[in-house]
N, C-alpha and C. Protein backbone atom coordinates (compact mmCIF):
# COMPACT_ATOMS: atom_id res chain seq x y z
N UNK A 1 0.82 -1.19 0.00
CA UNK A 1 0.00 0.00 0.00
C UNK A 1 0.87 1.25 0.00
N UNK A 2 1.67 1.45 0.50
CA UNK A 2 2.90 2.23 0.91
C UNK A 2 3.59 2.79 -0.66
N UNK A 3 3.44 2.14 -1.45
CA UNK A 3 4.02 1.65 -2.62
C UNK A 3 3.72 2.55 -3.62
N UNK A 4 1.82 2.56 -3.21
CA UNK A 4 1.24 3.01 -4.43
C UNK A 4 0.74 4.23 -3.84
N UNK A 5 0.98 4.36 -2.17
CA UNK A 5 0.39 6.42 -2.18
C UNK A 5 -0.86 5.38 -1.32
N UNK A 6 -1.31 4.15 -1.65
CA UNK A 6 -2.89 3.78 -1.00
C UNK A 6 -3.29 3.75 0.72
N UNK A 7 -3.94 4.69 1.14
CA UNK A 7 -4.37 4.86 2.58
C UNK A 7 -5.74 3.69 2.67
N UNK A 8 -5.86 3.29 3.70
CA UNK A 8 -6.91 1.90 3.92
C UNK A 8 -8.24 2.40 3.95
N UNK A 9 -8.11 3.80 3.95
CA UNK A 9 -9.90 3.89 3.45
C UNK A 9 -10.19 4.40 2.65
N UNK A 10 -9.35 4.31 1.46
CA UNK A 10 -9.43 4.29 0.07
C UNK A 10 -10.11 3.24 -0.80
N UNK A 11 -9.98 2.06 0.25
CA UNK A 11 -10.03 0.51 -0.04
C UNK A 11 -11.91 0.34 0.40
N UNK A 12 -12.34 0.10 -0.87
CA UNK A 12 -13.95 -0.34 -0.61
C UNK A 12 -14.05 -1.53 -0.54
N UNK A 13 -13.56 -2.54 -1.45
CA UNK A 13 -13.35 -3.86 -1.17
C UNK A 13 -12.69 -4.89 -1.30
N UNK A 14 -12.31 -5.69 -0.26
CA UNK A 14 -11.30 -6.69 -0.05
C UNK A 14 -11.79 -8.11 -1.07
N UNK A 15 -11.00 -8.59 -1.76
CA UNK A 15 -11.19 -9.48 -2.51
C UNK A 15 -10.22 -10.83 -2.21
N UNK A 16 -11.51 -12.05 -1.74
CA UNK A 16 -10.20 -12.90 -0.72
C UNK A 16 -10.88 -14.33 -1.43
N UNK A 17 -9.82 -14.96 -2.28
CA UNK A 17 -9.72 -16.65 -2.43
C UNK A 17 -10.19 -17.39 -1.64
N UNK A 18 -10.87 -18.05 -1.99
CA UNK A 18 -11.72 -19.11 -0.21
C UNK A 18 -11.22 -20.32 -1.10
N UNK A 19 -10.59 -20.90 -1.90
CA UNK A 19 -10.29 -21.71 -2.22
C UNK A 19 -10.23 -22.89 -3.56
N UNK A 20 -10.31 -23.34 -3.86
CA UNK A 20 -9.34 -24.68 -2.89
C UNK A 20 -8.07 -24.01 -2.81
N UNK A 21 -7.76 -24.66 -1.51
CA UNK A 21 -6.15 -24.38 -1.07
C UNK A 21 -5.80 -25.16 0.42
N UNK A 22 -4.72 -24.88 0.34
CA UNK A 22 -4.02 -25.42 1.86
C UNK A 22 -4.99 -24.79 3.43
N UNK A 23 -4.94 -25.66 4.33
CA UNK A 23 -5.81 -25.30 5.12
C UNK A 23 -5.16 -24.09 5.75
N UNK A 24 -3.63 -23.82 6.54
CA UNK A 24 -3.44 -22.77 6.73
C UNK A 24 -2.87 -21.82 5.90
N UNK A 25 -2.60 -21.96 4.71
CA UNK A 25 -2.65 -20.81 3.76
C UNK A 25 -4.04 -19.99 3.86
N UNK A 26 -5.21 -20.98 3.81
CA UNK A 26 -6.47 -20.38 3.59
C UNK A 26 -6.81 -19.70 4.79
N UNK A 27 -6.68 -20.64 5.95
CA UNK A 27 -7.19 -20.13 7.43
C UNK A 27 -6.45 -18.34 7.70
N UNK A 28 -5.20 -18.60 7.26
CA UNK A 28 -4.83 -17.10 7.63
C UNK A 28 -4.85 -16.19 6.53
N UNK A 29 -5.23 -15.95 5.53
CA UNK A 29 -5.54 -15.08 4.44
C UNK A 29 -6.62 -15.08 4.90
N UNK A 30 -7.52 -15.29 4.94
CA UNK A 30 -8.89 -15.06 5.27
C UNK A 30 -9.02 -14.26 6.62
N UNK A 31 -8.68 -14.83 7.48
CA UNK A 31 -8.31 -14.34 8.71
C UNK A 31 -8.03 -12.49 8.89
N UNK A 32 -6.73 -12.88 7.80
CA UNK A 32 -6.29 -11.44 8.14
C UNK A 32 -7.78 -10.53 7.51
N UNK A 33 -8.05 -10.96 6.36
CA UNK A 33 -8.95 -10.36 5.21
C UNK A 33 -10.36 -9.76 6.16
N UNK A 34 -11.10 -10.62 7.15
CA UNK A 34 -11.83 -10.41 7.91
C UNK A 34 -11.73 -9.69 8.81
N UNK A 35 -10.69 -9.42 9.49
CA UNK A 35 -9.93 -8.23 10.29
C UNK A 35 -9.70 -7.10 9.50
N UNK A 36 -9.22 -6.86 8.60
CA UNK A 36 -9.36 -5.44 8.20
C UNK A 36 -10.57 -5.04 7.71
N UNK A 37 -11.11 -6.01 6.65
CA UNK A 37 -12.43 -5.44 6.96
C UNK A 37 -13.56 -5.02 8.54
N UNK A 38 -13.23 -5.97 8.90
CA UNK A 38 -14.36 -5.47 10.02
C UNK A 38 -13.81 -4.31 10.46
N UNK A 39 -12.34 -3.94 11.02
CA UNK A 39 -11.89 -2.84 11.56
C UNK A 39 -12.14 -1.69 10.86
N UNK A 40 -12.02 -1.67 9.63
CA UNK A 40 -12.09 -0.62 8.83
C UNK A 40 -13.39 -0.80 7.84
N UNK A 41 -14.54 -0.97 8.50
CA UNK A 41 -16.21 -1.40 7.28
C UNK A 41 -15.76 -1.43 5.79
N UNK A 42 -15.15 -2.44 5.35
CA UNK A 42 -14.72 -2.75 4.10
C UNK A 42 -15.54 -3.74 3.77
N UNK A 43 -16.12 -4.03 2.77
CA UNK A 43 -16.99 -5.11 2.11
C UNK A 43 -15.59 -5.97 1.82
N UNK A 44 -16.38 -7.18 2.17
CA UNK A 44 -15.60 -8.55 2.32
C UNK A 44 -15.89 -9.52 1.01
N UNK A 45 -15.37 -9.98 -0.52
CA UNK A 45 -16.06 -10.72 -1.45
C UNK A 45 -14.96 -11.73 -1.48
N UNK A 46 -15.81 -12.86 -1.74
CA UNK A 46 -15.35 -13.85 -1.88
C UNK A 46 -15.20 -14.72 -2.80
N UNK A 47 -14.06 -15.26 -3.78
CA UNK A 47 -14.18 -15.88 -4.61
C UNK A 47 -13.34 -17.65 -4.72
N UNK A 48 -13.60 -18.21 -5.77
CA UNK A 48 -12.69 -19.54 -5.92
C UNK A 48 -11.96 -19.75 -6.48
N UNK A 49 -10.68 -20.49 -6.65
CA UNK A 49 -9.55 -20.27 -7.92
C UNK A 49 -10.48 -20.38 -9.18
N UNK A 50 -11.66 -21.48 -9.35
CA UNK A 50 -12.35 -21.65 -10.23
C UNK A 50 -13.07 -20.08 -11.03
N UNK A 51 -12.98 -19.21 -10.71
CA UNK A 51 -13.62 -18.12 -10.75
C UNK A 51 -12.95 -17.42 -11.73
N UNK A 52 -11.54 -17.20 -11.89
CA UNK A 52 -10.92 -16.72 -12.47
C UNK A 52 -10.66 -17.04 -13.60
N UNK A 53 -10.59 -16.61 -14.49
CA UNK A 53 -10.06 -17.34 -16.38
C UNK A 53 -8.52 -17.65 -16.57
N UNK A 54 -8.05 -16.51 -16.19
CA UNK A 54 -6.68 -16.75 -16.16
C UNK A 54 -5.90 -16.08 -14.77
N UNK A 55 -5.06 -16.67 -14.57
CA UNK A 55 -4.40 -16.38 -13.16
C UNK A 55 -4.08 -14.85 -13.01
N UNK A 56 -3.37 -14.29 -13.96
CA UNK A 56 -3.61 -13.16 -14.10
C UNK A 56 -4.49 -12.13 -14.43
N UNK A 57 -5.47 -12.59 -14.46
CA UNK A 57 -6.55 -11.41 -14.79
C UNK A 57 -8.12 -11.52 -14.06
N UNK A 58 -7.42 -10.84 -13.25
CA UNK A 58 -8.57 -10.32 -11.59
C UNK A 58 -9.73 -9.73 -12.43
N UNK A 59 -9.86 -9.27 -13.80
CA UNK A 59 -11.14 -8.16 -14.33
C UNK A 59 -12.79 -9.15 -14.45
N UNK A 60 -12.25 -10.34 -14.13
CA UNK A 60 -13.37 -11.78 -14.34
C UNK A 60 -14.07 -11.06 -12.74
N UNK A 61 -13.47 -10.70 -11.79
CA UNK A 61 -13.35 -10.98 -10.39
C UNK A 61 -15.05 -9.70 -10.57
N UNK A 62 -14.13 -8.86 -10.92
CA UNK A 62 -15.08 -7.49 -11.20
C UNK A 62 -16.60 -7.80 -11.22
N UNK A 63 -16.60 -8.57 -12.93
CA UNK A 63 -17.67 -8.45 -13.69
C UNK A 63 -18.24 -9.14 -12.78
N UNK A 64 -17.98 -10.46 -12.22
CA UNK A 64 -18.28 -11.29 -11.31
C UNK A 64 -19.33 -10.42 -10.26
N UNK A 65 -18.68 -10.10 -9.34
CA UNK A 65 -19.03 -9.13 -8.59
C UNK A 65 -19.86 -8.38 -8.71
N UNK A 66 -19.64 -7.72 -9.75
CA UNK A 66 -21.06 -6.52 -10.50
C UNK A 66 -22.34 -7.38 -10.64
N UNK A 67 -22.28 -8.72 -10.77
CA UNK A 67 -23.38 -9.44 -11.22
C UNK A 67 -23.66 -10.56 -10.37
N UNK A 68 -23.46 -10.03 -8.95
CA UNK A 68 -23.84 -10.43 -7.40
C UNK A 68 -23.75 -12.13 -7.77
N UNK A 69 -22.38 -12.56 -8.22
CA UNK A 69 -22.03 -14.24 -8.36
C UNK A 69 -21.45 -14.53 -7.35
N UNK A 70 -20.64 -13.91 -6.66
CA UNK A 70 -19.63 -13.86 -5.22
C UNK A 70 -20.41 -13.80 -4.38
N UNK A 71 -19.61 -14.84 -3.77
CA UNK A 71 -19.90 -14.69 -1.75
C UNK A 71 -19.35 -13.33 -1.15
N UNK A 72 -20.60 -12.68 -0.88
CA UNK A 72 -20.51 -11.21 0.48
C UNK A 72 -19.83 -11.66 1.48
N UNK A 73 -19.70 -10.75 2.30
CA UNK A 73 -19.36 -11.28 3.74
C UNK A 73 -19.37 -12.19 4.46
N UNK A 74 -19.88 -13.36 4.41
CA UNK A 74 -19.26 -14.57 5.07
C UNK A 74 -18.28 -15.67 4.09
N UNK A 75 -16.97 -15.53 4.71
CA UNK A 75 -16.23 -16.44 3.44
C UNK A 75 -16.21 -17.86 3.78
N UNK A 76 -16.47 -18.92 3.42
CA UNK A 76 -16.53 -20.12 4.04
C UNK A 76 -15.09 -20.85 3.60
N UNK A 77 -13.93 -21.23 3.58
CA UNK A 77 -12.98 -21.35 2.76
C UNK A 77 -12.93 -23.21 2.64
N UNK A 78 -12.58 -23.50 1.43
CA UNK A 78 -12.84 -24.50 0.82
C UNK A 78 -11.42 -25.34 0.28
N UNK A 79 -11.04 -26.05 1.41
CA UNK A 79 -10.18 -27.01 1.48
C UNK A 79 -9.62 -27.83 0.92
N UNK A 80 -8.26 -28.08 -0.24
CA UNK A 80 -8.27 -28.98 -0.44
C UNK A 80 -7.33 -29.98 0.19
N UNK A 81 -7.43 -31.42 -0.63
CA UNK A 81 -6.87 -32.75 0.18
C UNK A 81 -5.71 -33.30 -0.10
């Protein structure tokens, strides 16, 4: 944040992977993700690796979003084995 000039209530919404993934990779990304939001009323969205088209390109995440497909505020994170 420091990086780009970005102050944390600039930030409307946190965009956090629920998975599949490692259990504590997931447990603490999320973790943290839920803490700044709540501290700072940031909308919390939630998505799946499945969600994305290509690894690089978060703009799926957007449209996604715009068209209420994402999990709001409760992230349930989704484990893999």
């Amino acid at each position: 944040m420091s990086e780009k000039s970005t102050n944390i209530n600039q930030i409307k919404k946190i965009y956090i992977n629920k998975g599949p993934g490692k259990f504590s990779s997931l447990r603490t990304s999320i973790s943290i993700a839920k803490a700044l939001s709540f501290a700072n009323k940031i909308e919390l969205v939630g998505f799946t690796s499945m969600d994305i088209k290509n690894i690089n390109d978060y703009k799926n995440l957007i449209e996604l979003d715009n068209e209420d497909k994402l999990t709001k505020d409760l992230i349930n994170p989704i484990y893999s084995s």
